[in-house]
Protein backbone atom coordinates (compact mmCIF):
# COMPACT_ATOMS: atom_id res chain seq x y z
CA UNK A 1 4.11 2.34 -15.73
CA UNK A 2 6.09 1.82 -18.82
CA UNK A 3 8.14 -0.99 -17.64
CA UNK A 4 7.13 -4.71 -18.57
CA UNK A 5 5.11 -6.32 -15.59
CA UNK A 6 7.67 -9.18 -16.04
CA UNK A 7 10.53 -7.06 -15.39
CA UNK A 8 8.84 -5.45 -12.75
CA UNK A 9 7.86 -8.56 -11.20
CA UNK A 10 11.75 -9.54 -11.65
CA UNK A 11 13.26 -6.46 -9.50
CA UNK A 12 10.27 -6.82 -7.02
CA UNK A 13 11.89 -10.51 -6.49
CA UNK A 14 15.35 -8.94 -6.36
CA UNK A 15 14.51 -6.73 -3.69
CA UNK A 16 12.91 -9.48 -0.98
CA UNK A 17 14.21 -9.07 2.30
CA UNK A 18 14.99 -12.46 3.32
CA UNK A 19 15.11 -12.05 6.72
CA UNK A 20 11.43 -10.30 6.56
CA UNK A 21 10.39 -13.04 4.57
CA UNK A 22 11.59 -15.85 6.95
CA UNK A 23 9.73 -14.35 9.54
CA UNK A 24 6.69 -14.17 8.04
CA UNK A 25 7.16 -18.34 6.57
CA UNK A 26 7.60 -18.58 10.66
CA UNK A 27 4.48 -17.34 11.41
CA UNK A 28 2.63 -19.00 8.80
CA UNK A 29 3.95 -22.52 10.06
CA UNK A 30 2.63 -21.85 13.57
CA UNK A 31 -0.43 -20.84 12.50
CA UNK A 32 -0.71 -23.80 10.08
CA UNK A 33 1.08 -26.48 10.91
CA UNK A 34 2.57 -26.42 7.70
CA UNK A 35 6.24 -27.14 7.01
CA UNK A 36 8.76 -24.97 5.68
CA UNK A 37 9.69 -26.24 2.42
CA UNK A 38 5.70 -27.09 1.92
CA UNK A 39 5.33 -23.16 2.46
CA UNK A 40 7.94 -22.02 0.49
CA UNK A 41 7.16 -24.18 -3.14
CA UNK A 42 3.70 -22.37 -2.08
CA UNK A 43 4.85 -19.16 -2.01
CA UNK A 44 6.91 -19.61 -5.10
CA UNK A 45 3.92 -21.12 -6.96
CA UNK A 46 2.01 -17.76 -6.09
CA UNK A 47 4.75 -15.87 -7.04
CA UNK A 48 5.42 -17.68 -10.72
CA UNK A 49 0.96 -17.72 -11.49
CA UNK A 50 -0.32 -14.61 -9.65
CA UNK A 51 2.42 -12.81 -9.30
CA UNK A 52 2.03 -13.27 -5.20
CA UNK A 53 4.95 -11.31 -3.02
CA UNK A 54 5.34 -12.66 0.15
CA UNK A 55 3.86 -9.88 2.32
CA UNK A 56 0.90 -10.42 -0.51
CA UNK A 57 0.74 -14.42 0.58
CA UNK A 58 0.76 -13.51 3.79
CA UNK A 59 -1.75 -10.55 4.52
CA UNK A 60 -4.17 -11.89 2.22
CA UNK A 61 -3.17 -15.64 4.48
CA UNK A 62 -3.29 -17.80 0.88
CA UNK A 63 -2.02 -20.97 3.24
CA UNK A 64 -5.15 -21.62 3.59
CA UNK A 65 -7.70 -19.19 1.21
CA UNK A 66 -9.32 -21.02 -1.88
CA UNK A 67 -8.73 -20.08 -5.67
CA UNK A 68 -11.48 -18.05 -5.78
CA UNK A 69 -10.69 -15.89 -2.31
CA UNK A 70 -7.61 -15.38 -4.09
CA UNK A 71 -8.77 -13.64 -6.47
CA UNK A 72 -10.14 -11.09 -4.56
CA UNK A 73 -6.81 -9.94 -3.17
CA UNK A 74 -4.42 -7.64 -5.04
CA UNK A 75 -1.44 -8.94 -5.61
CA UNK A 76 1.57 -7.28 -7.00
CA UNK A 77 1.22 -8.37 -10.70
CA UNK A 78 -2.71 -7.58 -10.27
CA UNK A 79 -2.05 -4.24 -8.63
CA UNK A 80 0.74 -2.87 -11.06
CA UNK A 81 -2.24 -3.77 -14.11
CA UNK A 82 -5.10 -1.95 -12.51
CA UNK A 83 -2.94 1.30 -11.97
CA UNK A 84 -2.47 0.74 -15.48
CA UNK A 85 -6.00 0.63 -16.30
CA UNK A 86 -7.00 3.23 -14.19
CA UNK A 87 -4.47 5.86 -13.74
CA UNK A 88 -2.86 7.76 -17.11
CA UNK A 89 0.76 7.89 -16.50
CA UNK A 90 0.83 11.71 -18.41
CA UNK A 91 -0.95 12.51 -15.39
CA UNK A 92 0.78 10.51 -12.37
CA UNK A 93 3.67 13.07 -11.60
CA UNK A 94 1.06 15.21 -10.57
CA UNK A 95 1.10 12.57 -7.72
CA UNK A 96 4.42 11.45 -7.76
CA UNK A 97 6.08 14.70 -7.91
CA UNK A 98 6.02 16.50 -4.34
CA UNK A 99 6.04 19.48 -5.87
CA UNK A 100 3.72 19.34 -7.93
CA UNK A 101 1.21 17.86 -5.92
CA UNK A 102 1.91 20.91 -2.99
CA UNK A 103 0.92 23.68 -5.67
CA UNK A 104 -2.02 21.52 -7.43
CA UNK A 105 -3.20 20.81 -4.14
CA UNK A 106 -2.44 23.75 -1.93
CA UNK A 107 -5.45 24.61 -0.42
CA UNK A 108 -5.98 21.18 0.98
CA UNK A 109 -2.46 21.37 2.98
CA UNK A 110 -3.86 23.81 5.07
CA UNK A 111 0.04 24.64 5.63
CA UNK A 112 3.05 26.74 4.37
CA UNK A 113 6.02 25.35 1.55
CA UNK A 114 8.57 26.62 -0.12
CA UNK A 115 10.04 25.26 -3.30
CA UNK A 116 14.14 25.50 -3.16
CA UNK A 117 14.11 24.91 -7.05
CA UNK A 118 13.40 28.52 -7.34
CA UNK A 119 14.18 30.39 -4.22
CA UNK A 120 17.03 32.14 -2.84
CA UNK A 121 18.11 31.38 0.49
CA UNK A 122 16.90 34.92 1.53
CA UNK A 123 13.28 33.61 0.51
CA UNK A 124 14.10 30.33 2.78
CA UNK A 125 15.04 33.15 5.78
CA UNK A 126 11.74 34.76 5.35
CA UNK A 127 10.06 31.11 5.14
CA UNK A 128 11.75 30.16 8.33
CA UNK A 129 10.86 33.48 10.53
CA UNK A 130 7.66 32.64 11.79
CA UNK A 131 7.69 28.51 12.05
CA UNK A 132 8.63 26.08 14.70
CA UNK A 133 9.38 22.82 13.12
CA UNK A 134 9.53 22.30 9.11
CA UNK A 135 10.34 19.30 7.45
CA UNK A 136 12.82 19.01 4.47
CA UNK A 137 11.40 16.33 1.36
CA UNK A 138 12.70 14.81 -1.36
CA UNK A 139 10.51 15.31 -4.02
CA UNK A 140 10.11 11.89 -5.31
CA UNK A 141 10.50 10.11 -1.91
CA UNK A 142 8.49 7.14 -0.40
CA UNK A 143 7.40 5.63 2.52
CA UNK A 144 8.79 7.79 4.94
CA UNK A 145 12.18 8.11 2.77
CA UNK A 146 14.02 11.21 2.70
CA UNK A 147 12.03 13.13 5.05
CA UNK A 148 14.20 14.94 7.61
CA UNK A 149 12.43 16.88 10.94
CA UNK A 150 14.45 19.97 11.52
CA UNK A 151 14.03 22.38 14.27
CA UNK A 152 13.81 26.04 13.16
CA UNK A 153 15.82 27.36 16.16
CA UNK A 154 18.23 24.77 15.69
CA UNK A 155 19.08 26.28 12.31
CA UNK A 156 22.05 28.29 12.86
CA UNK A 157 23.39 28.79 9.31
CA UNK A 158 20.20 29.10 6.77
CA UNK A 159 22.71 29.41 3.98
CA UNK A 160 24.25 25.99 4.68
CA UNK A 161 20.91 24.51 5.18
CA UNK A 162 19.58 25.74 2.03
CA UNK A 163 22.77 24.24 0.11
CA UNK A 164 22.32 21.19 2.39
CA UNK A 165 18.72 20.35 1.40
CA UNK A 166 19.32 20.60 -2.20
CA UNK A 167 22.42 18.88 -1.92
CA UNK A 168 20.23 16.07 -0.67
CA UNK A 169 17.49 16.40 -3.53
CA UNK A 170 15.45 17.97 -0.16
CA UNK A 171 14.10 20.77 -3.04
CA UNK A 172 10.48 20.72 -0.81
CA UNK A 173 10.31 22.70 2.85
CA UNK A 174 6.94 22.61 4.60
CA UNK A 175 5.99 23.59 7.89
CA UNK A 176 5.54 21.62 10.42
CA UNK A 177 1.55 19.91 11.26
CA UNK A 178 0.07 20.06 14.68
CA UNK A 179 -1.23 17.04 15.40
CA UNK A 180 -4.58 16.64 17.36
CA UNK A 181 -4.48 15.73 20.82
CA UNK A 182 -6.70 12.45 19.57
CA UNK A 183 -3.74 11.44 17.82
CA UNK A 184 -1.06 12.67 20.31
CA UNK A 185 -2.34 10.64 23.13
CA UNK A 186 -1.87 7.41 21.07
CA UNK A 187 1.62 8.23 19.85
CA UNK A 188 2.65 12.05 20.39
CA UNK A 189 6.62 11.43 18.63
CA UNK A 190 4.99 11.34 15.14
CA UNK A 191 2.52 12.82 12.87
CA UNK A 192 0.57 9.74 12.24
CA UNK A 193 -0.64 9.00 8.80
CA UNK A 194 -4.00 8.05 7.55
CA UNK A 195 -4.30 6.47 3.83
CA UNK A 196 -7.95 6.91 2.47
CA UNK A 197 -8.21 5.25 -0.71
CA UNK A 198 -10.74 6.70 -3.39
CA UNK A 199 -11.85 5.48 -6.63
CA UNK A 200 -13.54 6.60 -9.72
CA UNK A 201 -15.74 4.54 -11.54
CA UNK A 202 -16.85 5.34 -14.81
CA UNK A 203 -19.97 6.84 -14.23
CA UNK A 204 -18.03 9.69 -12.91
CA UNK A 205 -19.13 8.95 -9.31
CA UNK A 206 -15.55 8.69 -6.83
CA UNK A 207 -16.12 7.22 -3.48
CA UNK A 208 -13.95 6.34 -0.71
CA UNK A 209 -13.55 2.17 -0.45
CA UNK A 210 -11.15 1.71 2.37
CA UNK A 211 -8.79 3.17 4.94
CA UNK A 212 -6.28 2.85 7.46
CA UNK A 213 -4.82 4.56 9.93
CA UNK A 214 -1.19 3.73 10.49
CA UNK A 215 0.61 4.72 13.34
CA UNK A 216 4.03 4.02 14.88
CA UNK A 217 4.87 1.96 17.80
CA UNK A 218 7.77 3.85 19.31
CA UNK A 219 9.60 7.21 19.18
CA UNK A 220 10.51 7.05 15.80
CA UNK A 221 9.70 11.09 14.02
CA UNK A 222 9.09 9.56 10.50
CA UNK A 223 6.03 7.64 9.58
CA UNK A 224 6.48 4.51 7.85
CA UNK A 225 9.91 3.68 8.39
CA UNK A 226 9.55 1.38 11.38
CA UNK A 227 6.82 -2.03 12.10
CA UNK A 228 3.92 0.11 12.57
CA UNK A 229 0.43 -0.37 13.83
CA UNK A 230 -2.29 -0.45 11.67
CA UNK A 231 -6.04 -0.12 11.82
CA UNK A 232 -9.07 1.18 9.69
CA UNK A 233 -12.14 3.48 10.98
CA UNK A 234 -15.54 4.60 10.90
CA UNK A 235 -16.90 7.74 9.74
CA UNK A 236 -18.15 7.88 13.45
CA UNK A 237 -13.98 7.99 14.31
CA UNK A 238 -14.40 5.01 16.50
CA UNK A 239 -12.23 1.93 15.25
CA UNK A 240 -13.92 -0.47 13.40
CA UNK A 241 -10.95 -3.14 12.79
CA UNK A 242 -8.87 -5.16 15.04
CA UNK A 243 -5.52 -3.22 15.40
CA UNK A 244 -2.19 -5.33 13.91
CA UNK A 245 1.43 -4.58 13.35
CA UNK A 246 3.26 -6.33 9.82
CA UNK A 247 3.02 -9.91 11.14
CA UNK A 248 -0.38 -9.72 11.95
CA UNK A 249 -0.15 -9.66 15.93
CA UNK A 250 -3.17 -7.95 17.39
CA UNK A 251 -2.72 -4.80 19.85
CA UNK A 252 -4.92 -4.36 22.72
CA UNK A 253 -3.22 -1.16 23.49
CA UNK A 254 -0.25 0.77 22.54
CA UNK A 255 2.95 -0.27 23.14
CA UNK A 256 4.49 3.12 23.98
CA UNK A 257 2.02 5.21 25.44
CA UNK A 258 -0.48 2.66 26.81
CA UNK A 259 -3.79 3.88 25.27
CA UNK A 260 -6.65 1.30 25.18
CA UNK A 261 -7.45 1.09 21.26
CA UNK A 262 -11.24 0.58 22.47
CA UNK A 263 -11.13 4.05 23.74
CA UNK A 264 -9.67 5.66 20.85
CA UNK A 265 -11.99 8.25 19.21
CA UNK A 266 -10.96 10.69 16.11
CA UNK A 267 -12.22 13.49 15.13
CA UNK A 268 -12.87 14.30 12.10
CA UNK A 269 -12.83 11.07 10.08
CA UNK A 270 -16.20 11.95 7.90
CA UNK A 271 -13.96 15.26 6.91
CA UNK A 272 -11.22 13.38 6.15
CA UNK A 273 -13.18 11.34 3.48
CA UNK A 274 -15.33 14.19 2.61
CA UNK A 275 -11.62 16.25 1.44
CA UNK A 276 -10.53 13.41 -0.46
CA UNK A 277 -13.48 12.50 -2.53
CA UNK A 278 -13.08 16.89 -3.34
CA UNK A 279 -10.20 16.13 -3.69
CA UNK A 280 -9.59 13.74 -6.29
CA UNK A 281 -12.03 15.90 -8.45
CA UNK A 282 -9.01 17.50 -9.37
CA UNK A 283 -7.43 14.96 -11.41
CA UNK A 284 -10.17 12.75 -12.71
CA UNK A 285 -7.11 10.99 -15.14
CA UNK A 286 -5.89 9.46 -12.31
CA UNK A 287 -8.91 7.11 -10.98
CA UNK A 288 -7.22 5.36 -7.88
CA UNK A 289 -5.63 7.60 -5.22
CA UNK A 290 -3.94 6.56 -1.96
CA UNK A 291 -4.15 9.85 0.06
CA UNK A 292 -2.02 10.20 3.40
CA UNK A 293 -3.70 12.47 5.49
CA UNK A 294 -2.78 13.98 8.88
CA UNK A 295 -5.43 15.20 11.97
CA UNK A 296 -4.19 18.70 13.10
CA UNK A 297 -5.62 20.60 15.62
CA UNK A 298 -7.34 22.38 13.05
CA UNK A 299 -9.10 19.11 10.87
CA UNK A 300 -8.01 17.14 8.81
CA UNK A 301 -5.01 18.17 6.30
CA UNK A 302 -3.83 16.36 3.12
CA UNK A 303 -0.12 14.73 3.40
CA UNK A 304 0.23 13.80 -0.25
CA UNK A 305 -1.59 11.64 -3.08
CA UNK A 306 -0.11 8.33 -4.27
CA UNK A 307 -0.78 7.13 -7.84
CA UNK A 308 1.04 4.05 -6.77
CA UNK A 309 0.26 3.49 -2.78
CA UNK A 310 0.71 0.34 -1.00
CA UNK A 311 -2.43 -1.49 -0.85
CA UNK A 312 -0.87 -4.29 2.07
CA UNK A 313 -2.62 -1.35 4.67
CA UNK A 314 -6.04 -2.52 3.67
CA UNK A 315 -6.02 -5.34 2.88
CA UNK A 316 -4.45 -7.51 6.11
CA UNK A 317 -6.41 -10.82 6.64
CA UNK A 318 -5.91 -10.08 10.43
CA UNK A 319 -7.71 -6.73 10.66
CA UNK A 320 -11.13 -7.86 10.00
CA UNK A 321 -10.66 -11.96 9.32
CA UNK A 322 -12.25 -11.35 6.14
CA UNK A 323 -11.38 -13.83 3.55
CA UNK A 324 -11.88 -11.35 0.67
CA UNK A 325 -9.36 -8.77 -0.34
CA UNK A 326 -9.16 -5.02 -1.57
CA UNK A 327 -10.16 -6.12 -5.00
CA UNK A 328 -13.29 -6.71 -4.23
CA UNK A 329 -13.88 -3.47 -2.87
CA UNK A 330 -12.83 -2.40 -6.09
CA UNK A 331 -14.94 -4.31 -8.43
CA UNK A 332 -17.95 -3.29 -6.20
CA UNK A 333 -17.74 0.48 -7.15
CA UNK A 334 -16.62 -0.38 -11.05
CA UNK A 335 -19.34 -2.57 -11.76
CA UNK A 336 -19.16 -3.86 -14.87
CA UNK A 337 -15.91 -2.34 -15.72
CA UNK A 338 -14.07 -4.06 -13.57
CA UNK A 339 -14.43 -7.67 -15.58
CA UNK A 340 -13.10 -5.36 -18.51
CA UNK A 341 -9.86 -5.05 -16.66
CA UNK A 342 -7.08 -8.06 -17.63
CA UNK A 343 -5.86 -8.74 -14.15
C-alpha cells in the first residue's frame, strides 16, 4: 500500500494485455454499436478520471452506465484507496504471506502443511508418508501462480524435491483437498475456488456482502489460470446468478462435463459464510477480506485470505444485469463511514 496510486495506476497501464483488451473493445462494439476509436477515447477517458482498467469498463459495461452508476463500481484507483482505508498494511502479510496465514489460520484448513523454511527433508519424508496428492506454494503467489500439483508416489527422490521446491520459492507443502462430489460433477480436474468477501464496519459487526464461485472450464489442475466460469450463490447452495466466463458470455451448462447449471446444488454454502465471518474475527485490522474457499467432502475448508483480492468476480454486469457495482454493497454495510472514505 505504500506506493503512490499514480504510480500504481502507471504499472497497472504497463501491464494491459492488448490482445485481452481488443477483445473485450470487440465485444463492446457488438453489443453497442459503437465504433472503435469512439470506444477507445472512452476507455482512456475512464482510465485518466476514475482510474477505469479495461476489464473495470467492461464488467461494470460503462458504454452505456450513467455518472452516477459509475460510481457504484470499483474501479482500480477506487479499489487500491478503500484497501487503504480499511485494511492496515502492518497487518496485511498476515494475508499476503502463505505462511503466515496457514499457522494464523490453521484450524480453518481443516488440512496438513509443512513449512520448508524450517524443516529438514527428513521432516518433508515424514510429511509425505501418509498423503496422496500435496501441492507445493509459493508463499507470496497469486491467482493460481506458482502452485504446482505433485503426486506423492510420483516422488522418487524427496531430497531433490525438497531442494527443488525451495529452489522455486515453493517454501509451503499442503496436502491435497478432496473435493465434494457437488463440485466434482461440475468440473472434477480442479479444486474449484469460492471467494466470499466479508467486511467490517465500524460498529464492529462483519458480514458477508458478496460471492462467487469460480470454476474452470477445462482440464486445467490450477484455479485461476485459465477463462474461467463464474457465478455467485445462495445460502440455500442453489445459484442465484446467471453463470459467465471473462467476456461476459452466459453458460447454460458446462463446457467440459455437461452439467446443467440449473441443477447445480452445493452443500454447504451457509457454512462457508458462517467460517468466514469467524473467521475474519481474527484480524479485525484488516476490514475487507477476499477468502478462497474450497468444498471437501468434509465442508467447507479455507484456501487462503486476500487483503488485496480481485473484486472483477463480483462485480460482472452480466451476472445479475444489475447496473450497480460492488461499491454499493460496500457503502450499505459502512453506513455513514463510507462517505468518509476519499474514493
Amino acid at each position: 500500500m505504500a506506493m503512490s496510486v499514480t504510480k500504481w495506476l502507471m504499472n497497472k497501464f504497463k501491464d494491459i494485455n492488448k490482445d485481452r483488451m481488443n477483445r473485450h473493445i470487440e465485444i463492446i462494439q457488438q453489443q453497442s454499436g459503437k465504433s472503435k476509436f469512439y470506444i477507445k477515447c472512452s476507455l482512456m477517458w475512464n482510465f485518466l478520471t476514475q482510474g477505469t482498467g479495461y476489464t473495470d469498463y467492461f464488467r461494470g459495461h460503462f458504454i452505456d452506465a450513467t455518472k452516477e452508476e459509475k460510481k457504484t463500481f470499483a474501479t482500480a484507483k477506487r479499489f487500491y484507496r478503500l484497501m487503504a482505508y480499511l485494511n492496515d498494511e502492518e497487518y496485511i502479510v498476515v494475508l499476503g504471506d502463505k505462511l503466515i496465514f496457514d499457522e494464523v489460520f490453521r484450524d480453518y484448513l481443516k488440512r496438513d502443511f509443512i513449512n520448508l523454511r524450517k524443516s529438514t527433508p527428513d521432516d518433508l519424508r515424514e510429511f509425505l508418508k501418509d498423503k496422496t496428492i500435496v501441492f507445493a506454494k509459493e508463499t507470496k503467489g497469486e491467482g493460481g501462480h506458482g502452485i504446482s500439483k505433485c503426486v506423492v508416489k510420483d516422488i522418487k527422490d524427496v531430497d531433490a524435491f525438497y531442494q527443488q521446491c525451495k529452489d522455486n520459492g515453493q517454501f509451503l507443502i499442503e496436502d491435497g483437498i478432496k473435493q465434494h462430489p457437488d463440485l466434482n460433477q461440475i468440473n472434477p480436474n480442479v479444486v474449484n475456488s469460492f471467494r466470499v468477501i466479508t467486511l467490517l464496519n465500524d460498529k464492529g459487526e462483519i458480514k458477508m456482502i458478496a460471492n462467487a464461485l469460480r470454476v474452470n472450464q477445462d482440464d486445467s489442475v490450477v484455479i485461476g489460470c485459465t477463462n474461467d466460469l463464474y457465478f455467485s450463490l445462495g445460502a440455500d447452495g442453489k445459484i442465484d446468478s446467471n453463470v459467465v466466463d471473462d467476456y461476459g458470455q452466459v453458460y447454460d451448462t458446462h463446457p467440459l462435463t455437461g452439467v446443467k447449471f440449473k441443477d447445480v446444488y452445493i452443500h454447504g454454502v451457509q457454512e462457508a459464510f458462517d467460517m468466514c465471518v469467524d473467521a475474519h474475527k481474527r484480524i479485525p485490522q484488516c476490514r475487507y477480506i477476499g477468502w478462497d474457499i474450497a468444498f471437501s467432502e468434509d465442508g467447507p475448508v479455507i484456501v487462503e485470505g486476500n487483503e488485496y483480492p480481485g473484486y472483477g468476480l463480483v462485480q460482472h454486469y452480466a451476472l445479475k444485469n444489475k447496473r450497480t457495482g460492488h461499491l454499493k454493497e460496500v457503502a450499505d454495510h459502512l453506513g455513514d463511514e463510507y462517505n468518509k472514505i476519499k474514493l
